[in-house]
N, C-alpha and C. Protein backbone atom coordinates (compact mmCIF):
# COMPACT_ATOMS: atom_id res chain seq x y z
N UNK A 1 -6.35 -1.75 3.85
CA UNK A 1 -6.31 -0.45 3.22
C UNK A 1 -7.38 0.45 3.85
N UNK A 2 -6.80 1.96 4.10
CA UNK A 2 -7.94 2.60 4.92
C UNK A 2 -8.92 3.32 3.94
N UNK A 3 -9.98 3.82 4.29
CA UNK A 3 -10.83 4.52 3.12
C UNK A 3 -10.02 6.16 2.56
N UNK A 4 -10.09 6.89 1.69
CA UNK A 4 -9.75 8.21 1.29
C UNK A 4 -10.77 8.67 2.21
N UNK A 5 -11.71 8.52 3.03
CA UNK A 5 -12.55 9.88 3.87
C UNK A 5 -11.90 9.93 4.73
N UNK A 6 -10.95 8.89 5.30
CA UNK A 6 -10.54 9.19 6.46
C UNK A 6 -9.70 10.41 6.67
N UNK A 7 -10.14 11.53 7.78
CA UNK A 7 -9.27 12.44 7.93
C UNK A 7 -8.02 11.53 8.20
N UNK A 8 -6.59 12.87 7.89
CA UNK A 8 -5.53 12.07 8.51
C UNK A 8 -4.14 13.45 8.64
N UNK A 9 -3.25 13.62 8.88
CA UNK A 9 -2.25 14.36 8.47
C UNK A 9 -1.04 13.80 7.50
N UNK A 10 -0.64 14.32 6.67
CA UNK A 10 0.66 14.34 5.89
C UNK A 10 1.20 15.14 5.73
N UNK A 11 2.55 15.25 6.53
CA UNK A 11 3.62 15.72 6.12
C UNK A 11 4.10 15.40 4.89
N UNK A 12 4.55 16.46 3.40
CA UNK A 12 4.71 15.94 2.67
C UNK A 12 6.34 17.30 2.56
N UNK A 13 7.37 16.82 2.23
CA UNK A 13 8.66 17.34 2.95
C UNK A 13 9.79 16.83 1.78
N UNK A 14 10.86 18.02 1.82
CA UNK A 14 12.02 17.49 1.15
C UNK A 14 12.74 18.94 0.96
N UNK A 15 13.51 18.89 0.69
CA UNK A 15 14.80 19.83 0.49
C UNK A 15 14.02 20.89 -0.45
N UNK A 16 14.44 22.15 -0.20
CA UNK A 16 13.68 23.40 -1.08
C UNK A 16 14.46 23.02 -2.37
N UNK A 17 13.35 22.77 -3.25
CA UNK A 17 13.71 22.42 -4.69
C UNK A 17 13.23 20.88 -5.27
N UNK A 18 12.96 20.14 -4.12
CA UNK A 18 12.50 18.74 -4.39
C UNK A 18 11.15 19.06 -4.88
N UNK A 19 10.56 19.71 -4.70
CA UNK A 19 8.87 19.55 -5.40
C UNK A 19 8.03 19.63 -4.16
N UNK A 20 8.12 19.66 -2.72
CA UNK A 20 7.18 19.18 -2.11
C UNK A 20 5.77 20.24 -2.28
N UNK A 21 5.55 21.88 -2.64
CA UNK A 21 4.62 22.46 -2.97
C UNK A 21 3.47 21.57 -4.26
N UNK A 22 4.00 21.50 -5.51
CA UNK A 22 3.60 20.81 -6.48
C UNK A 22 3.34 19.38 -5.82
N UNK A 23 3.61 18.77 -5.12
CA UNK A 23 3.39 17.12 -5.05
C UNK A 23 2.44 17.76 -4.10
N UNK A 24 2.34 18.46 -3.07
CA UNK A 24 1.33 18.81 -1.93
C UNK A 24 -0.14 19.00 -2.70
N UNK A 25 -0.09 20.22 -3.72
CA UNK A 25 -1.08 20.77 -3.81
C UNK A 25 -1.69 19.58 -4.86
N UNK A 26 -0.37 18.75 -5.56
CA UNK A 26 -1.78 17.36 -6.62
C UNK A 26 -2.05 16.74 -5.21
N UNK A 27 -1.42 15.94 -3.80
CA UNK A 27 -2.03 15.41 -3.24
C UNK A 27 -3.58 15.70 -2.78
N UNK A 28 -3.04 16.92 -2.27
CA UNK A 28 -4.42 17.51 -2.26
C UNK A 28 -5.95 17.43 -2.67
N UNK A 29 -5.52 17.28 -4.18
CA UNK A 29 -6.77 17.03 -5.03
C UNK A 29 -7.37 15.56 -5.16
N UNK A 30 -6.55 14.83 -4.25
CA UNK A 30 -6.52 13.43 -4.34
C UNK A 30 -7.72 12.87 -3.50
N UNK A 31 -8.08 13.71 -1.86
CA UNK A 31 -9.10 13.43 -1.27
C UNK A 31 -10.23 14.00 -1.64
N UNK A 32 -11.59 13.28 -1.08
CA UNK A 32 -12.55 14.35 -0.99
C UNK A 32 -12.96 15.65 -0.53
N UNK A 33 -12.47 15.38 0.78
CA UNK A 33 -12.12 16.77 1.77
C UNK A 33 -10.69 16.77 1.81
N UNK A 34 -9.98 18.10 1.18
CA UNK A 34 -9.07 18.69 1.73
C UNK A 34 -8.35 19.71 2.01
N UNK A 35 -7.07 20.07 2.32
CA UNK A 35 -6.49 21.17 2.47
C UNK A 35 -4.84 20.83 2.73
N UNK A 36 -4.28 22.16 1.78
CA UNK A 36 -2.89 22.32 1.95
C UNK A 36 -2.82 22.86 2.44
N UNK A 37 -1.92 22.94 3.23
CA UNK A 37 -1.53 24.36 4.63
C UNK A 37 0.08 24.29 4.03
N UNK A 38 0.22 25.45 3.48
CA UNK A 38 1.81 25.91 2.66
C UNK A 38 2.59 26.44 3.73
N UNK A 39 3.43 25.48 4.60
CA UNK A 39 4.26 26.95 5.55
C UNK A 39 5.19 28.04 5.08
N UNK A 40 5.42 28.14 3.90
CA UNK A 40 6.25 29.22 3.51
C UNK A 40 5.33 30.28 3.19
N UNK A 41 3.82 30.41 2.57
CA UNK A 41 3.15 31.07 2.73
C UNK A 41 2.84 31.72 4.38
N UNK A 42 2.56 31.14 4.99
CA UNK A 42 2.32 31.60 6.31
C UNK A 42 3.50 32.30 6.66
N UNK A 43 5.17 31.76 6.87
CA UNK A 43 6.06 32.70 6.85
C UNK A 43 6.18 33.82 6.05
N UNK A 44 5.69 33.90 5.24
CA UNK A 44 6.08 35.01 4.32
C UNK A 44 5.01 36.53 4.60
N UNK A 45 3.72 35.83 5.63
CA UNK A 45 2.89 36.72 6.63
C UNK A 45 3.41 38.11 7.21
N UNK A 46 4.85 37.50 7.65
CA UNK A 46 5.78 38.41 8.30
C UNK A 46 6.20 39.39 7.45
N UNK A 47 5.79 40.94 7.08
CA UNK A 47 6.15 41.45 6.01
C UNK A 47 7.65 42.35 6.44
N UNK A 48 7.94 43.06 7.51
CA UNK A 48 9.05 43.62 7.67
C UNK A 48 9.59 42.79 9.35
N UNK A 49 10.84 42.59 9.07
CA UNK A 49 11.57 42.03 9.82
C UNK A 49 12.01 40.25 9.49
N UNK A 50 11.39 40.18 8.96
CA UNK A 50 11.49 38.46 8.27
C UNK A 50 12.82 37.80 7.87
N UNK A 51 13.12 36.95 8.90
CA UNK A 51 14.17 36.64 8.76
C UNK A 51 14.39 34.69 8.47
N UNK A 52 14.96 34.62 7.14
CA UNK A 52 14.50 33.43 6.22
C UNK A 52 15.43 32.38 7.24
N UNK A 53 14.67 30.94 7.23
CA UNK A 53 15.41 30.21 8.18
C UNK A 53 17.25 29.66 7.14
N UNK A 54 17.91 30.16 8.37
CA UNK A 54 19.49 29.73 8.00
C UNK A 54 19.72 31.33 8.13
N UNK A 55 19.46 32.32 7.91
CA UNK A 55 19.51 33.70 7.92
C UNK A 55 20.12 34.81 9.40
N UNK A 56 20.30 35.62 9.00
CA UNK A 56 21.00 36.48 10.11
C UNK A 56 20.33 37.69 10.89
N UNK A 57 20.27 38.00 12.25
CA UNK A 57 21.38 37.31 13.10
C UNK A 57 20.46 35.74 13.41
N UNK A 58 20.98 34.64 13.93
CA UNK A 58 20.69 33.02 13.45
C UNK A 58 19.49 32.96 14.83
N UNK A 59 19.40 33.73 16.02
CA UNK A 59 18.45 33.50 16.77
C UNK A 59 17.16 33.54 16.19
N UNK A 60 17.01 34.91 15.78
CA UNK A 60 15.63 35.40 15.16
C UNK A 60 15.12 34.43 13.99
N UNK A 61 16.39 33.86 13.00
CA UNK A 61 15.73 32.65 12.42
C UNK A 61 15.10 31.45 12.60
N UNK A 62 16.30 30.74 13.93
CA UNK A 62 15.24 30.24 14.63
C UNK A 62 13.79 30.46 15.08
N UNK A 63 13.88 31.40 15.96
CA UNK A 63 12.68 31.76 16.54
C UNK A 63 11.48 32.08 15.69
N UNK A 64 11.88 32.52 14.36
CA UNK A 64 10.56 32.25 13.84
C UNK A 64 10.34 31.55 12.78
N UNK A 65 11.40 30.30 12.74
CA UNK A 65 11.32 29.11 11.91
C UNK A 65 10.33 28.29 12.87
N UNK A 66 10.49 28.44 14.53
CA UNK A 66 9.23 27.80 15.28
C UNK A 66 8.38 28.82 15.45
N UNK A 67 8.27 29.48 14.83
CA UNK A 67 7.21 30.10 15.36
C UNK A 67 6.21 29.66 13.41
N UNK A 68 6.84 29.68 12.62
CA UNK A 68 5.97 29.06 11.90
C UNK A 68 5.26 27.86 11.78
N UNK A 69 6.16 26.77 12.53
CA UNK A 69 5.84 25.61 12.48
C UNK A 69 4.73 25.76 13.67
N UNK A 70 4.67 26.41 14.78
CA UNK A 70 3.54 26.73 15.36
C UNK A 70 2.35 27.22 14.85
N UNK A 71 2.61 28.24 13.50
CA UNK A 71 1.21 28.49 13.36
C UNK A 71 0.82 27.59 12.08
N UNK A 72 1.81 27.07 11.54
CA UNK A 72 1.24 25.88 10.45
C UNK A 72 0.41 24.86 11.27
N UNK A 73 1.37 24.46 12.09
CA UNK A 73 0.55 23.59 13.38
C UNK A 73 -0.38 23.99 13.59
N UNK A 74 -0.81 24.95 14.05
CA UNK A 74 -2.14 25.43 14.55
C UNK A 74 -3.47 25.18 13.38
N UNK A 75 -3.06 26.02 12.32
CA UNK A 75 -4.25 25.71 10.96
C UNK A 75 -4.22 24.48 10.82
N UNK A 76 -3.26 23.39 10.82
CA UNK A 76 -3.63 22.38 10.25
C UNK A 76 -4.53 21.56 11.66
N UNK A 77 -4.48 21.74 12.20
CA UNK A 77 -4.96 20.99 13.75
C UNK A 77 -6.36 21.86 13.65
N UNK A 78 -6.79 22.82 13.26
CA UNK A 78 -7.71 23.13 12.93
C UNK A 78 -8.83 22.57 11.52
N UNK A 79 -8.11 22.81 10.27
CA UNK A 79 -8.60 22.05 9.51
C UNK A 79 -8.76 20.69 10.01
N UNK A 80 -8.15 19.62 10.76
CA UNK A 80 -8.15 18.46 10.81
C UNK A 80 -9.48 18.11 11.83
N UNK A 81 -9.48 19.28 12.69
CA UNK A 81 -10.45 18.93 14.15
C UNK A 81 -12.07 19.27 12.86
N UNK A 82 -11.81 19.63 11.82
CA UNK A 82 -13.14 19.72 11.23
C UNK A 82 -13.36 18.61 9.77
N UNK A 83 -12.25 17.41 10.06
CA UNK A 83 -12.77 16.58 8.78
C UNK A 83 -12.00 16.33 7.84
N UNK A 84 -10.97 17.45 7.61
CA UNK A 84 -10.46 17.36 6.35
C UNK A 84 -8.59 16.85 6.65
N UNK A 85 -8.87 16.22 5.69
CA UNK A 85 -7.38 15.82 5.78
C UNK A 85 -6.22 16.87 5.05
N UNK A 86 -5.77 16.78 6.09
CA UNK A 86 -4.54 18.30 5.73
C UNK A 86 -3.33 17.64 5.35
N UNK A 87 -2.89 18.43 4.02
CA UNK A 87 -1.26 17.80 4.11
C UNK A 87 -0.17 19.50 3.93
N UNK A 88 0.34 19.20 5.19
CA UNK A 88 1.51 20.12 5.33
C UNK A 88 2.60 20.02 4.34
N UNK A 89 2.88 21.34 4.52
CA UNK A 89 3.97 21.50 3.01
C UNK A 89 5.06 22.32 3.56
N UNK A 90 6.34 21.68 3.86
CA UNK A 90 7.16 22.30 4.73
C UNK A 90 8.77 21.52 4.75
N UNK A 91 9.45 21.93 4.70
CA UNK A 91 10.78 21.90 4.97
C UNK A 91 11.23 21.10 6.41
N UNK A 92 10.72 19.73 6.65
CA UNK A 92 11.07 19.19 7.84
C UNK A 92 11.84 17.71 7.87
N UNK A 93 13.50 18.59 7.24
CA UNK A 93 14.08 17.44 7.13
C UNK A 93 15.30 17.37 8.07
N UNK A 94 15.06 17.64 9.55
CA UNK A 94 16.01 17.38 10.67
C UNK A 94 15.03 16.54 11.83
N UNK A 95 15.51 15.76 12.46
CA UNK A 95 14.74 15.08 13.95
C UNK A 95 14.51 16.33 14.56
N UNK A 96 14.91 17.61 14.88
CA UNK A 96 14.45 18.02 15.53
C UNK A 96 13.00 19.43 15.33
N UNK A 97 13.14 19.45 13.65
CA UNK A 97 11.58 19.86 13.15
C UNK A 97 10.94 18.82 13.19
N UNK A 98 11.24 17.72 12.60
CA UNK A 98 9.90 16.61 12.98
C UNK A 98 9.35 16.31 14.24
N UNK A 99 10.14 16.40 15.08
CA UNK A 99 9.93 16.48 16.70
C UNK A 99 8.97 17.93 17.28
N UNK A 100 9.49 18.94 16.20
CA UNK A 100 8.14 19.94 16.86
C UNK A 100 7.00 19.90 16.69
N UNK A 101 6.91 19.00 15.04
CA UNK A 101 5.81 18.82 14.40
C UNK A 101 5.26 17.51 15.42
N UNK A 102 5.81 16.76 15.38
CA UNK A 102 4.90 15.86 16.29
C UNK A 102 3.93 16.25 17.67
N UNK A 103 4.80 17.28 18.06
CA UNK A 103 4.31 18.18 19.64
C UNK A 103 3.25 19.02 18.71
N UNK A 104 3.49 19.61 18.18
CA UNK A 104 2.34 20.28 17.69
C UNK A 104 1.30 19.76 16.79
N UNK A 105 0.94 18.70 15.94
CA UNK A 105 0.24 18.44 15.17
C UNK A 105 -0.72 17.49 16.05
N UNK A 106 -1.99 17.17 16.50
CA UNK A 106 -2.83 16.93 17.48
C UNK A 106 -3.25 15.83 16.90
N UNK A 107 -3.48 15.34 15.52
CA UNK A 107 -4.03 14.29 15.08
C UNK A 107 -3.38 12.90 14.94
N UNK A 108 -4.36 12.18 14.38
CA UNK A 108 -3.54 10.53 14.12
C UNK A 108 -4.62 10.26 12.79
N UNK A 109 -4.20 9.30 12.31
CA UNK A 109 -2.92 8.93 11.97
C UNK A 109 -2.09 10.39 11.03
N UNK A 110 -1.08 10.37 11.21
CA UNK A 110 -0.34 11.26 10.91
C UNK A 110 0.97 10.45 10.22
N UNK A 111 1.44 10.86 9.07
CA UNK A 111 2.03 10.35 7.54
C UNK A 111 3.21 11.45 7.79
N UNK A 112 4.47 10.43 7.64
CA UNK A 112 5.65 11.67 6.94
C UNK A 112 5.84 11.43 5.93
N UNK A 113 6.18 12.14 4.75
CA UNK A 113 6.62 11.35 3.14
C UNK A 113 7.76 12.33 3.12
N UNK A 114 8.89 11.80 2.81
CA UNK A 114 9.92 12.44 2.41
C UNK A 114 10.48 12.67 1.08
N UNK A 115 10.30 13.67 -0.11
CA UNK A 115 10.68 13.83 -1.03
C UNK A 115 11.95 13.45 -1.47
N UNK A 116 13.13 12.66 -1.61
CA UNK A 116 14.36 12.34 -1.58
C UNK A 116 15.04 12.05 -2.90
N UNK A 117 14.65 13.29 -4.07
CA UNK A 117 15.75 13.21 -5.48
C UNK A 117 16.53 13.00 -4.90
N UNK A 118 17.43 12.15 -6.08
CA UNK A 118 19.22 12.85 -5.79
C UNK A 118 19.51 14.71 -6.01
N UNK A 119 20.65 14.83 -5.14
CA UNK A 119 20.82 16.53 -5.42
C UNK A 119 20.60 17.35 -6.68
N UNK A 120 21.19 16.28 -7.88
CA UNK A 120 21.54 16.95 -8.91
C UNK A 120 20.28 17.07 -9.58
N UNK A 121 19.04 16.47 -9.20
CA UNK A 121 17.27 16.87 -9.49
C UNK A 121 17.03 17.70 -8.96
N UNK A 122 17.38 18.03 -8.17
CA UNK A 122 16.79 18.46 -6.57
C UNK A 122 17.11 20.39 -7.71
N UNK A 123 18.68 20.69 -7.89
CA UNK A 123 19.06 21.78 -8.58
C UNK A 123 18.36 21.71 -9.61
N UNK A 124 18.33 20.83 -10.50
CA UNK A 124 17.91 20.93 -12.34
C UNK A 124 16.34 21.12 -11.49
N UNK A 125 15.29 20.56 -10.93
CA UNK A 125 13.99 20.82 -10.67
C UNK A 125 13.75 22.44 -10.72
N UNK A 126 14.89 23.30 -9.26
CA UNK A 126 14.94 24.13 -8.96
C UNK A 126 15.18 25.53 -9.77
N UNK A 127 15.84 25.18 -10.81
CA UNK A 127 16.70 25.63 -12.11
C UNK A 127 14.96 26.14 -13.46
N UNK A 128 14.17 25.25 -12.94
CA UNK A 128 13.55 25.14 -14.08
C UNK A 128 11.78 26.01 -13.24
N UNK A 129 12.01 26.43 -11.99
CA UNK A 129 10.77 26.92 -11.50
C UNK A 129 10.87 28.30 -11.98
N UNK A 130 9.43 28.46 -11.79
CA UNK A 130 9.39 29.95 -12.62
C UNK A 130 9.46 31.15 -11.67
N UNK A 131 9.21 30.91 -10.57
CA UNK A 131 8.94 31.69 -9.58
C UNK A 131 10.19 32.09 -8.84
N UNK A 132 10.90 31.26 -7.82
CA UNK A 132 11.83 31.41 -7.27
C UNK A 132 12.91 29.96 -7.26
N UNK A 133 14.35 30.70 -7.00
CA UNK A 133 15.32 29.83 -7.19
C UNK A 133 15.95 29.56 -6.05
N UNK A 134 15.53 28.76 -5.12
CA UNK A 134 16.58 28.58 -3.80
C UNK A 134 16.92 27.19 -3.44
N UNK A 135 17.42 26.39 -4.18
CA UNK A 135 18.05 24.90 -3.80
C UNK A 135 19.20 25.06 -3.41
N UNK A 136 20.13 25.75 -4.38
CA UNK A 136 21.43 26.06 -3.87
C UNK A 136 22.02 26.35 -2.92
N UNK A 137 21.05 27.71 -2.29
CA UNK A 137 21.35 28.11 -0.96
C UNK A 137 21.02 27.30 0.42
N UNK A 138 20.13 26.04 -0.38
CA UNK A 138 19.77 25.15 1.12
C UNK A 138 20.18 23.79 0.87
N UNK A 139 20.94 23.49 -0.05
CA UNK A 139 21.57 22.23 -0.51
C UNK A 139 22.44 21.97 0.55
N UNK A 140 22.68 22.26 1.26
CA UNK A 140 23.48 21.86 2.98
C UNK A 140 22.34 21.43 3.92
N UNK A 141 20.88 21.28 3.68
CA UNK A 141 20.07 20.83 4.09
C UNK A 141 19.92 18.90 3.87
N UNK A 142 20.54 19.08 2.63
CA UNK A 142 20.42 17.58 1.95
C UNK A 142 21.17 16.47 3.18
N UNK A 143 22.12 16.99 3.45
CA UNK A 143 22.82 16.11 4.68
C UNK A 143 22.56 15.93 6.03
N UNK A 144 21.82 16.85 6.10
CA UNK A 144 21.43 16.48 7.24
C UNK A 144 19.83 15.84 7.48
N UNK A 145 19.19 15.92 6.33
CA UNK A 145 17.98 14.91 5.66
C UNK A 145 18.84 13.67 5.22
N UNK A 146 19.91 13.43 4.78
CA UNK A 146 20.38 12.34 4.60
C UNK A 146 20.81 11.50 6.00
N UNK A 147 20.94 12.17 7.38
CA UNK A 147 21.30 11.45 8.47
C UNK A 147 20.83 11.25 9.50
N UNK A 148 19.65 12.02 9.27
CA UNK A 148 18.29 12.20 10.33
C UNK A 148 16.69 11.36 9.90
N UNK A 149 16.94 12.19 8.70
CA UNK A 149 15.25 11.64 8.34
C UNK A 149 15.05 10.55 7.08
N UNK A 150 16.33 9.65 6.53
CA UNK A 150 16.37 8.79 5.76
C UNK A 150 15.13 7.65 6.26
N UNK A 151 14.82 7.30 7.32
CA UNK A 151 14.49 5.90 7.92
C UNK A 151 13.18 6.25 8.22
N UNK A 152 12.81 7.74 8.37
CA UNK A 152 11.49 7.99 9.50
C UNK A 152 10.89 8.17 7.69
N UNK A 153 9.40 7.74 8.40
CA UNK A 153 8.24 7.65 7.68
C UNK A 153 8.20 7.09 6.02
N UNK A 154 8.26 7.58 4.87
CA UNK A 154 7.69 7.06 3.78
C UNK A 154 9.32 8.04 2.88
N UNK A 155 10.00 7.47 2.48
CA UNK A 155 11.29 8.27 1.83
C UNK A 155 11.16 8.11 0.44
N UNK A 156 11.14 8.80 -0.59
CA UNK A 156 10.42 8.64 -1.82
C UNK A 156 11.89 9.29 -2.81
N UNK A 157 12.42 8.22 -3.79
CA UNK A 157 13.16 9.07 -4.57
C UNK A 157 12.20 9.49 -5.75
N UNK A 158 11.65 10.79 -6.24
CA UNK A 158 10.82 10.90 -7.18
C UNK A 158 11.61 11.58 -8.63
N UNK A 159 12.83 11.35 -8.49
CA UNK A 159 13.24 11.89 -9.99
C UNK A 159 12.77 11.44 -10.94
N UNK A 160 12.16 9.79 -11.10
CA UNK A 160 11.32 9.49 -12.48
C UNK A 160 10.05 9.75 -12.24
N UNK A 161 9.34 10.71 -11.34
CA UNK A 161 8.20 11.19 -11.57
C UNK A 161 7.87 12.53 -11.65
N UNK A 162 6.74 12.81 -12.35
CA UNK A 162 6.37 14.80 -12.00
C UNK A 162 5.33 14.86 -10.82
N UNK A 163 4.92 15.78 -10.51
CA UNK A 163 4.60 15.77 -9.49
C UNK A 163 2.96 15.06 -9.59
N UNK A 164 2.13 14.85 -10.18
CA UNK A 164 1.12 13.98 -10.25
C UNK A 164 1.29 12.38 -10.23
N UNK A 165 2.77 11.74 -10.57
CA UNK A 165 2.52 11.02 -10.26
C UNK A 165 3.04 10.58 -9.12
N UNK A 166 4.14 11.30 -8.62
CA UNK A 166 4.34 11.31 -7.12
C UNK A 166 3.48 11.59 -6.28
N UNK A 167 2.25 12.25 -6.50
CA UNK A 167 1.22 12.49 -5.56
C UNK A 167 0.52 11.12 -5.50
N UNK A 168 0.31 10.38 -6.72
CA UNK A 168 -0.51 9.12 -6.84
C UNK A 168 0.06 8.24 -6.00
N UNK A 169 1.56 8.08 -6.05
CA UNK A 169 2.75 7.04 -5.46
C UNK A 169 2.17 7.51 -3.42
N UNK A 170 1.67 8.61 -3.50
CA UNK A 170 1.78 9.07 -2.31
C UNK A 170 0.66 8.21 -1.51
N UNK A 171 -0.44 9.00 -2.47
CA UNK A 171 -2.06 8.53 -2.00
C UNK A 171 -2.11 7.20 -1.77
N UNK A 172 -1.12 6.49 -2.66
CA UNK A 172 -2.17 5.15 -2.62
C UNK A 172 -0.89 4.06 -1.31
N UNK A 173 0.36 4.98 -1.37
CA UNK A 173 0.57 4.22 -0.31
C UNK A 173 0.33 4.58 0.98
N UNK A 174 -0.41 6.07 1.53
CA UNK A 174 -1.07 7.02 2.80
C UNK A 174 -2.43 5.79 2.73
N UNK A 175 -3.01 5.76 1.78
CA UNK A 175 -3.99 4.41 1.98
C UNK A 175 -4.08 3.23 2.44
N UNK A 176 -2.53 2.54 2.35
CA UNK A 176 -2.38 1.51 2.75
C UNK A 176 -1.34 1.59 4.02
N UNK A 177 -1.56 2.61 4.70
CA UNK A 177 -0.76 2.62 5.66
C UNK A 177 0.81 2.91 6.28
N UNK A 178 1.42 3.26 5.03
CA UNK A 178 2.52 3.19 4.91
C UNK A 178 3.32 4.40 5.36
N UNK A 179 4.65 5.22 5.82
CA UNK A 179 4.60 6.41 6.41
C UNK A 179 3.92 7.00 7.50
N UNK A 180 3.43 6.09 7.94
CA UNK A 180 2.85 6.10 9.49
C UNK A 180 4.24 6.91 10.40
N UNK A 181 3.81 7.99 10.99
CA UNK A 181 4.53 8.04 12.32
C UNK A 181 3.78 8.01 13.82
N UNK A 182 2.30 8.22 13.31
CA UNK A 182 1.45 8.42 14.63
C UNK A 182 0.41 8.00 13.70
């Protein structure tokens, strides 16, 4: 089992509506040193022209769906080069976002945890936030997290938990090694 000082990265990830903000920010509180780096905050930087990933016309979504994961990348490779263990909070449920994240995230050991309700949590979770409602519109995300990123790193069904104790389920298995990708 490794110590909690150890810096480290976690990806902590799942379909918009799974919880991964709430499970991020209790992980968070879990180390001594840390930090959440929210990438939808950082996208949301972009005040006119912002174009939401899946959105139109589909280049520009791309382009600055990586261009966020670049500058999430960047802060967190920053926080990390100073100590603190960062856990990213982000929507990276295809091989080929986890693949940017790997190019871009500079540290080791580095943790994927995959948030993985069934759908019908994934909506009722989404149904019940106070802020914003978008599961529905990315529930075509679920399948392709179901055929890509089932196997890679730490896959967590958390419908019998809230988000504290999914953060605990998190910590104590990021401690023992588990969800390793680097």
């Amino acid at each position: 089992m490794e110590d909690a000082e150890t810096p480290r990265l976690i990806i902590v990830t799942g379909v918009p509506g799974s919880g991964n903000t709430s499970v991020a920010r209790a992980l968070a509180g879990m180390f001594p040193r840390s930090a959440h780096v929210e990438a939808d905050a950082l996208h949301a930087t972009i005040r006119e022209g912002r174009v939401d990933p899946g959105g139109a016309p589909a280049e520009e979504a791309e382009r600055q769906l990586s261009l966020q994961t670049r500058m999430t990348a960047a802060v967190a490779n920053e926080l990390f080069g100073e100590g603190f263990t960062v856990i990213v909070d982000d929507v990276v449920v295809t091989g080929g976002r986890l693949d940017d994240y790997l190019g871009a995230l500079g540290g080791s050991p580095l943790h994927y945890v995959l948030l993985a309700p069934p759908r019908e949590v994934v909506l009722e979770r989404d149904r019940r936030r106070p802020d914003k409602q978008v599961a529905e519109r990315y529930l075509w995300l679920y399948d392709l997290m179901e055929r890509e990123c089932l196997e890679v790193g730490l896959t967590l069904d958390t419908s019998p938990w809230d988000a504290t104790e999914t953060a605990t389920a998190i910590h104590a298995a990021v401690l023992d090694g588990r969800g390793q990708v680097r």
